[in-house]
Protein backbone atom coordinates (compact mmCIF):
# COMPACT_ATOMS: atom_id res chain seq x y z
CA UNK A 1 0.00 0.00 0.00
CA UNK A 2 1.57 3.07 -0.81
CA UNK A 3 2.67 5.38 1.93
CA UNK A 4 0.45 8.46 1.01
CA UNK A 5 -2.68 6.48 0.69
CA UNK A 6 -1.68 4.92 4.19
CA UNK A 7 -1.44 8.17 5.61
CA UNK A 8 -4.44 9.19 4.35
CA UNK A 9 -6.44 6.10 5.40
CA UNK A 10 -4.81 7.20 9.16
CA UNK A 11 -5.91 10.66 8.85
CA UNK A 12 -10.22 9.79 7.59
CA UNK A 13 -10.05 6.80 10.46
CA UNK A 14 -8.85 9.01 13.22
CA UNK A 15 -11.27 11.87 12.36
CA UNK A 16 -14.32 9.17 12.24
CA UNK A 17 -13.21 8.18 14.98
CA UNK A 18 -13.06 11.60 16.90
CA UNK A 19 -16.34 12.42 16.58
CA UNK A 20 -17.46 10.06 19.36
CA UNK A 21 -17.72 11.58 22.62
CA UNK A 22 -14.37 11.32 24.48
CA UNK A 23 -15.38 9.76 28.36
CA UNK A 24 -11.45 9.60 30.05
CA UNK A 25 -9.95 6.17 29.12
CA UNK A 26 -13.24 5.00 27.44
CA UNK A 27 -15.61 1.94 28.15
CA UNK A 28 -13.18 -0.29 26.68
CA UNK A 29 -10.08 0.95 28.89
CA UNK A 30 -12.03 0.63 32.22
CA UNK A 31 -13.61 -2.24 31.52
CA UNK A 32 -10.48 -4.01 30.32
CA UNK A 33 -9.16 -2.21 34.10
CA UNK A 34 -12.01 -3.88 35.93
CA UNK A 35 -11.68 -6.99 34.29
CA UNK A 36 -8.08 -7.52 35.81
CA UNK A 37 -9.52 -5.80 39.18
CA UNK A 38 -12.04 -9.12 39.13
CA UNK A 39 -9.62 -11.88 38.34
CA UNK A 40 -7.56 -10.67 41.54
CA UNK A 41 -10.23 -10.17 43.87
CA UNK A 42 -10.72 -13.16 46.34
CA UNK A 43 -14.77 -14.90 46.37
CA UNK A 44 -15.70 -13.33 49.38
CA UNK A 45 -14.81 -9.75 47.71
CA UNK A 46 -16.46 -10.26 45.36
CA UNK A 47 -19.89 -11.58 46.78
CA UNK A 48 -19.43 -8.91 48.80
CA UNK A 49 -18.56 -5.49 46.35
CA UNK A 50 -21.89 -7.09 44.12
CA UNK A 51 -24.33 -7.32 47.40
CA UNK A 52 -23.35 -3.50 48.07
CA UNK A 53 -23.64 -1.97 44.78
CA UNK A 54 -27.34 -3.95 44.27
CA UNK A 55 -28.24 -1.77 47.42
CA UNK A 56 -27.37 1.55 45.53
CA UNK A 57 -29.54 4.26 45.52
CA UNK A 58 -32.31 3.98 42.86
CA UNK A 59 -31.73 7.54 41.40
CA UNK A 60 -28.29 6.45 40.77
CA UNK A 61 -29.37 3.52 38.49
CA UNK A 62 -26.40 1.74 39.43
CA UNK A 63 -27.83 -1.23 40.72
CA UNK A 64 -30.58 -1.39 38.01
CA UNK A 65 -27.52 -2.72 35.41
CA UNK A 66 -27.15 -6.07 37.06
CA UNK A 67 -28.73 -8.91 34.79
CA UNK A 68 -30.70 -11.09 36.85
CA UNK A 69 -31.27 -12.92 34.56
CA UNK A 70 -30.02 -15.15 31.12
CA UNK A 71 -27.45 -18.10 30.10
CA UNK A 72 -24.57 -16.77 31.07
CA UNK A 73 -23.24 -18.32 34.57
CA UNK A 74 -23.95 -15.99 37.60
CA UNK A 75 -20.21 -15.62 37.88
CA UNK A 76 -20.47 -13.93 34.10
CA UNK A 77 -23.40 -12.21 34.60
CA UNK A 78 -21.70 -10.92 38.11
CA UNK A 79 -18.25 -10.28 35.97
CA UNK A 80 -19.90 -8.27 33.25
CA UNK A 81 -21.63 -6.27 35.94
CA UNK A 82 -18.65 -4.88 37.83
CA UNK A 83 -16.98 -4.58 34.76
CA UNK A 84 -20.02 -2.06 33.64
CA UNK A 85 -19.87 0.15 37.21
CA UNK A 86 -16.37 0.88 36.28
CA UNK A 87 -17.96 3.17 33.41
CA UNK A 88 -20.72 4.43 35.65
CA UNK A 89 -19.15 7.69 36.61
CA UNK A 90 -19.34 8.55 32.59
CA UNK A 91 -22.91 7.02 32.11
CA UNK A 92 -24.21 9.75 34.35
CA UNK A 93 -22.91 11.86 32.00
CA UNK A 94 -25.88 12.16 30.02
CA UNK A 95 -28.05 15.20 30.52
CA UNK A 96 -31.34 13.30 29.36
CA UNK A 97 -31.20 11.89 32.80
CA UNK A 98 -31.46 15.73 34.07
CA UNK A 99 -31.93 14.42 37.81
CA UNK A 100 -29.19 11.55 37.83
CA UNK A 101 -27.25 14.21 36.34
CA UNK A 102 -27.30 16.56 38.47
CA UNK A 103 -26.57 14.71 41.37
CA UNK A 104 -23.99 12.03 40.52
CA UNK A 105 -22.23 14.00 37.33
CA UNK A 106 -19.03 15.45 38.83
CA UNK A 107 -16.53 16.69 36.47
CA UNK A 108 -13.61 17.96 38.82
CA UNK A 109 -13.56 13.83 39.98
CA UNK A 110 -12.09 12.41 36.89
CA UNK A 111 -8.68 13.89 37.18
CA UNK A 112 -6.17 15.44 39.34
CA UNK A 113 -3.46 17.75 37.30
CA UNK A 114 -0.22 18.94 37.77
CA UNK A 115 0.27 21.92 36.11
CA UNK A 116 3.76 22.03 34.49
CA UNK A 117 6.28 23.69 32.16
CA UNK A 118 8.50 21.06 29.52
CA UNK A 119 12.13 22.71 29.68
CA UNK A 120 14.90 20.03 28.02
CA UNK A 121 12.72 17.58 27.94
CA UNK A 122 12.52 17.89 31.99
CA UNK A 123 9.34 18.75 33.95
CA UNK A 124 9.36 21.99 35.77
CA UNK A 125 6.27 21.92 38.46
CA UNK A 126 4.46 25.25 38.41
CA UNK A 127 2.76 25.94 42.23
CA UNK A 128 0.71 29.31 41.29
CA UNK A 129 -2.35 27.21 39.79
CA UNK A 130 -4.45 25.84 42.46
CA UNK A 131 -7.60 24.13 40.51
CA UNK A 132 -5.95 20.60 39.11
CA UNK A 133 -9.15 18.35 39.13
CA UNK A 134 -9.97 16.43 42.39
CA UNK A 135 -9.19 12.84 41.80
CA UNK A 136 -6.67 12.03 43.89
CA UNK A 137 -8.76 13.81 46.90
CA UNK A 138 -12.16 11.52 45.82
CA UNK A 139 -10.14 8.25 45.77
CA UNK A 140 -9.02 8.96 49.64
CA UNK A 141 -12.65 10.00 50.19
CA UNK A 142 -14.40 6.43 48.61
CA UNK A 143 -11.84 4.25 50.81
CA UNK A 144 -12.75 6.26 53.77
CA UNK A 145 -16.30 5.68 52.87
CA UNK A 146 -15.63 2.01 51.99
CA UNK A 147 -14.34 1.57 55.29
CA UNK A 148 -16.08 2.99 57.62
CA UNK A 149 -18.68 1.05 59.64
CA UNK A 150 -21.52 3.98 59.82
CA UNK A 151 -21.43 4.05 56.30
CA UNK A 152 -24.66 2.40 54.37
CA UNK A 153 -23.66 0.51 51.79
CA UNK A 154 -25.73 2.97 49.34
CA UNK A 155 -23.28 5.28 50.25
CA UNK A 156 -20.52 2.60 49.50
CA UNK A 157 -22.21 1.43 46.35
CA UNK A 158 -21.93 5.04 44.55
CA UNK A 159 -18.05 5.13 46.51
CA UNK A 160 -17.53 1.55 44.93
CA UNK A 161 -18.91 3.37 41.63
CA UNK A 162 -16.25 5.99 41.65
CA UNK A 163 -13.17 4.77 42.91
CA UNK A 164 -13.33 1.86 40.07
CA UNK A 165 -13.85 4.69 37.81
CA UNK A 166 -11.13 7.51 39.36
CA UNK A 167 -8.58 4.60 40.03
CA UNK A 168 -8.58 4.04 36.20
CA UNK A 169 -8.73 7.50 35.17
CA UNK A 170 -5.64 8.14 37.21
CA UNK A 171 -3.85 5.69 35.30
CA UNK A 172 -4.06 7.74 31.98
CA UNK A 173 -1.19 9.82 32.08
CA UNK A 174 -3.40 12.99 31.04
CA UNK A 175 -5.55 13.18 33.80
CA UNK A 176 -2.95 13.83 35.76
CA UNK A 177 -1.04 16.42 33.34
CA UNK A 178 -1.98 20.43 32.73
CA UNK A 179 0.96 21.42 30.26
CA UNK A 180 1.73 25.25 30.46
CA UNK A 181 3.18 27.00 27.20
CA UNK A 182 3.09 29.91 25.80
CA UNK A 183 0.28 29.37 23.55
CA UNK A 184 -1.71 27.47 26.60
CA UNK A 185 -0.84 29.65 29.51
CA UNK A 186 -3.46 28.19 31.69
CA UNK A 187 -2.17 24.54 31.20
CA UNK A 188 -3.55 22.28 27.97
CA UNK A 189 -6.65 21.15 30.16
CA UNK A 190 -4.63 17.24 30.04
CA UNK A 191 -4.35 17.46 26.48
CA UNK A 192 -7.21 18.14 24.76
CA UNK A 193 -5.90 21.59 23.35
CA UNK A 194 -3.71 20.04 22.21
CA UNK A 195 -4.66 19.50 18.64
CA UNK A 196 -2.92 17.01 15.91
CA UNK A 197 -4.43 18.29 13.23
CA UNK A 198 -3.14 20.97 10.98
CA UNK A 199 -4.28 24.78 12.60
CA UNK A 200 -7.58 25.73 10.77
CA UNK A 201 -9.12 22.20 10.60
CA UNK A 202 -13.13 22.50 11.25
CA UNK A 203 -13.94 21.85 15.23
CA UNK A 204 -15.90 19.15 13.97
CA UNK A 205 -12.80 17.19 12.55
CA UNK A 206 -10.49 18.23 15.16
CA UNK A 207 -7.93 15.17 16.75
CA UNK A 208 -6.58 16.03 20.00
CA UNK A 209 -3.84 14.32 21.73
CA UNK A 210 -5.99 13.74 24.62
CA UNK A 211 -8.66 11.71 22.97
CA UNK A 212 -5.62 9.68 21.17
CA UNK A 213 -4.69 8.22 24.35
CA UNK A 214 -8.39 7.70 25.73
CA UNK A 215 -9.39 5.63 22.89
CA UNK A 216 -5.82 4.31 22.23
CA UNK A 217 -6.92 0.42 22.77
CA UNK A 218 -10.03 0.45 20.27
CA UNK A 219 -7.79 1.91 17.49
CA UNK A 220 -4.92 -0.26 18.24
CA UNK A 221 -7.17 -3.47 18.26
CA UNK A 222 -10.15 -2.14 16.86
CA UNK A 223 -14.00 -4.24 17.06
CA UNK A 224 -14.24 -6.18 13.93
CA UNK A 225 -17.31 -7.99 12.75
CA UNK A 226 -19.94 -9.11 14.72
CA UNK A 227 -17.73 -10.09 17.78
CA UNK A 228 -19.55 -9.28 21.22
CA UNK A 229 -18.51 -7.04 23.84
CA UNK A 230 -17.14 -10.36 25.91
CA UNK A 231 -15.69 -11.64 23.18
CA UNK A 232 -13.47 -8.62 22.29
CA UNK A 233 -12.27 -6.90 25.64
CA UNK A 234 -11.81 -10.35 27.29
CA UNK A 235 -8.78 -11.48 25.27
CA UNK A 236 -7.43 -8.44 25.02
CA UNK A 237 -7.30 -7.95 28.95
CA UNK A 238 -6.44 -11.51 29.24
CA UNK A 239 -2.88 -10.39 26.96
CA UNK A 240 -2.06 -7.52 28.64
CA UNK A 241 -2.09 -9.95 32.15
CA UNK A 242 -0.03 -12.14 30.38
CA UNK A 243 2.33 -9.63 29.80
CA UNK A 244 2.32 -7.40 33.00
CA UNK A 245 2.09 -10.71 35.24
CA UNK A 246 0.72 -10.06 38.64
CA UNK A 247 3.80 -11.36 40.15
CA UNK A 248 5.87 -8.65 37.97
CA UNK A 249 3.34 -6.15 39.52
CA UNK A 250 2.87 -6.29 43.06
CA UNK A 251 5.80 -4.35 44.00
CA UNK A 252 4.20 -1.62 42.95
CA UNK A 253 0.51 -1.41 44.25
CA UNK A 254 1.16 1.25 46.82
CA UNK A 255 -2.27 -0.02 48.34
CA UNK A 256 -3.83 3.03 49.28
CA UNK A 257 -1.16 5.46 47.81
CA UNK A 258 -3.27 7.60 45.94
CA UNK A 259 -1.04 10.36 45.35
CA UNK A 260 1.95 8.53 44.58
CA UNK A 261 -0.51 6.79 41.62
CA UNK A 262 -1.03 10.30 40.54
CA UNK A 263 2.79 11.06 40.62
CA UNK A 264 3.62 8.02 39.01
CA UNK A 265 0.96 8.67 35.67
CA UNK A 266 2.06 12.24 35.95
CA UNK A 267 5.81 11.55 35.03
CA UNK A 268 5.21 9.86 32.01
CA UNK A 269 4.35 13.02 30.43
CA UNK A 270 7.13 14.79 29.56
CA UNK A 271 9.28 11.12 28.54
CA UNK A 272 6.24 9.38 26.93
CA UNK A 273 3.48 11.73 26.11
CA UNK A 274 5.18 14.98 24.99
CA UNK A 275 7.98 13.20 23.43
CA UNK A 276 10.34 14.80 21.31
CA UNK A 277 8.77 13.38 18.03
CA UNK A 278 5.26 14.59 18.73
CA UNK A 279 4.88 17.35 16.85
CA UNK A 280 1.13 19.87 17.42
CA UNK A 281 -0.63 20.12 14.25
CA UNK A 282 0.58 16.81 13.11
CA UNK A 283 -0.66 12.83 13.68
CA UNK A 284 1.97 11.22 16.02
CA UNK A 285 4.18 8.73 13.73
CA UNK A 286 4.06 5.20 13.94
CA UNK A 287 6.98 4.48 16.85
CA UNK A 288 5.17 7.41 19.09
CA UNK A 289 1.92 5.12 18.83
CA UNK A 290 3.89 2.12 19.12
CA UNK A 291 5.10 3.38 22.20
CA UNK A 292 1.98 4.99 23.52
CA UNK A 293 0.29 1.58 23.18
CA UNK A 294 2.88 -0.12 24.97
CA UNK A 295 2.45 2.68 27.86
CA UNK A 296 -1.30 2.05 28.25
CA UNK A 297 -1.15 -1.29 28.22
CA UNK A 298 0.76 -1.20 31.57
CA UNK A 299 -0.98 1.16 32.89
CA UNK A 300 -3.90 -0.76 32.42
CA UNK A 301 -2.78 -3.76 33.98
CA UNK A 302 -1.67 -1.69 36.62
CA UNK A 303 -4.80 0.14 37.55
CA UNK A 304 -6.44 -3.28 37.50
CA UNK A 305 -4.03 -5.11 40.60
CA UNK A 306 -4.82 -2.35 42.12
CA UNK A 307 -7.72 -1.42 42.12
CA UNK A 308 -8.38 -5.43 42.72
CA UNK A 309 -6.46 -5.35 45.84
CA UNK A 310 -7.53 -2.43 47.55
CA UNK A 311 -11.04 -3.92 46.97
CA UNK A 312 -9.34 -7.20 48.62
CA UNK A 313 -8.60 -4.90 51.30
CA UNK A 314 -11.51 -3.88 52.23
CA UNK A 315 -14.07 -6.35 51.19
CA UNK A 316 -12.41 -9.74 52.38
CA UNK A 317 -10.36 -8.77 55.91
């Protein structure tokens, strides 16, 4: 295939592909997260994480996803369930739900920035900007919640709901990352001004670098044919164990280290993210998305141990 037409094939998929709403690492990221979160939480865990979140509030809709019902095993049916609550905090996204909306839609929660200036390829931290997203804060918040014995477990099922959601989130290096330059003096809002399409390009077509790494599975190992949901995120989750073993992991979990997750996503920026070769106006060449694929993919499998474990933590002591 020629090179130009390649390029241009690149170019039409990645603006098709733009024009779907951009929700953090999307469905398939956090559900691929939760999946890994389920395989290392112990029985009692999980028996215990479903009974809460079927208690959650009934404005929250949370509990109305379980499937009572079907073939599938209970185990799937369970599975498929907790791997759907990861995605919650973006479902409630949607204003036709005005009242679910307006209570459970929180914004600030998804991320938690450092602001920053890129000087030789270094980070320099910039302390003057005080709004950087609440994340980190909410995480701290749902464990306390989680564990504390007054709590009801509606309140735990909508803190189960968000730190499944935040605890992924966290793991995509732009949601902990607010760039400063001169043309984005306020910091890049994690990205998404910046744009990799050429200046002038309709805001309808626009490619930012934010959404690139949101939806960075799907267009690395995109949905073909009529392959279900199961069928496609399963394997692919079931790889990325395979090659970010648990047993390669667990010195790493910082159970409970919220901030030092943030600090940990946030220093992949200016190495990984805002490498050299990335260029604004322009579609990232092939070893940057090599490389950013390879980056996710741990993160992924990261986010998942942990997230299983803290869940351990708390759910089978």
């Amino acid at each position: 295939m020629p090179r130009l037409f390649k390029k241009a094939a690149l170019i039409i998929f990645l603006i098709a592909s733009a024009m779907v709403p951009v929700l953090a690492w999307d469905d398939v990221g956090h559900k691929i997260t939760a999946y890994i979160a389920w395989q290392s939480m112990s029985p009692r865990a999980r028996e215990n994480v479903i009974k809460i979140l079927r208690a959650a509030p009934e404005d929250s809709h949370l509990a109305a996803f379980y499937k009572s019902y079907g073939s599938e095993p209970e185990d799937t049916r369970k599975r498929e369930y907790f791997m759907l609550v990861s995605t919650w905090a973006d479902i409630v996204r949607d204003r036709a739900f005005e009242n679910r909306y307006k209570k459970y839609h929180k914004g600030p929660w998804h991320y938690s920035d450092t602001f920053w200036r890129q000087a030789d390829g270094k980070a320099q931290i910039l302390t003057r900007f005080e709004e950087g997203g609440q994340g980190v804060t909410r995480l701290f918040e749902s464990e306390k919640i989680l564990r504390d014995a007054g709590s009801s477990n509606a309140e735990k099922a909508i803190a189960i709901g968000w730190i499944m959601h935040i605890g992924g989130d966290i793991h995509q290096p732009l949601h902990a990352s607010a760039r400063v330059t001169d043309l984005e003096p306020k910091g890049d809002q994690g990205g998404n001004l910046f744009l990799l399409t050429p200046q002038g390009t309709a805001r309808e077509n626009q490619v930012n670098l934010h959404w690139f790494w949101d939806s960075i599975v799907g267009r690395n190992i995109p949905l073909r044919g009529e392959t279900c949901e199961r069928g496609y995120i399963e394997p692919i989750a079931q790889n990325m164990m395979k090659k970010y073993p648990y047993s390669k992991m667990q010195n790493r979990l910082s159970l409970g280290k919220y901030d030092s997750w943030q600090a940990e996503s946030f220093k992949l920026n200016p190495t990984m993210v805002y490498s050299p070769d990335l260029i604004r106006g322009q579609l990232p060449p092939a070893k940057y998305r090599k490389n950013a694929f390879r980056v996710a993919e741990e993160q992924l499998a990261l986010a998942g141990y942990r997230l299983g474990e803290t869940l351990n933590r708390i759910f089978d002591n």
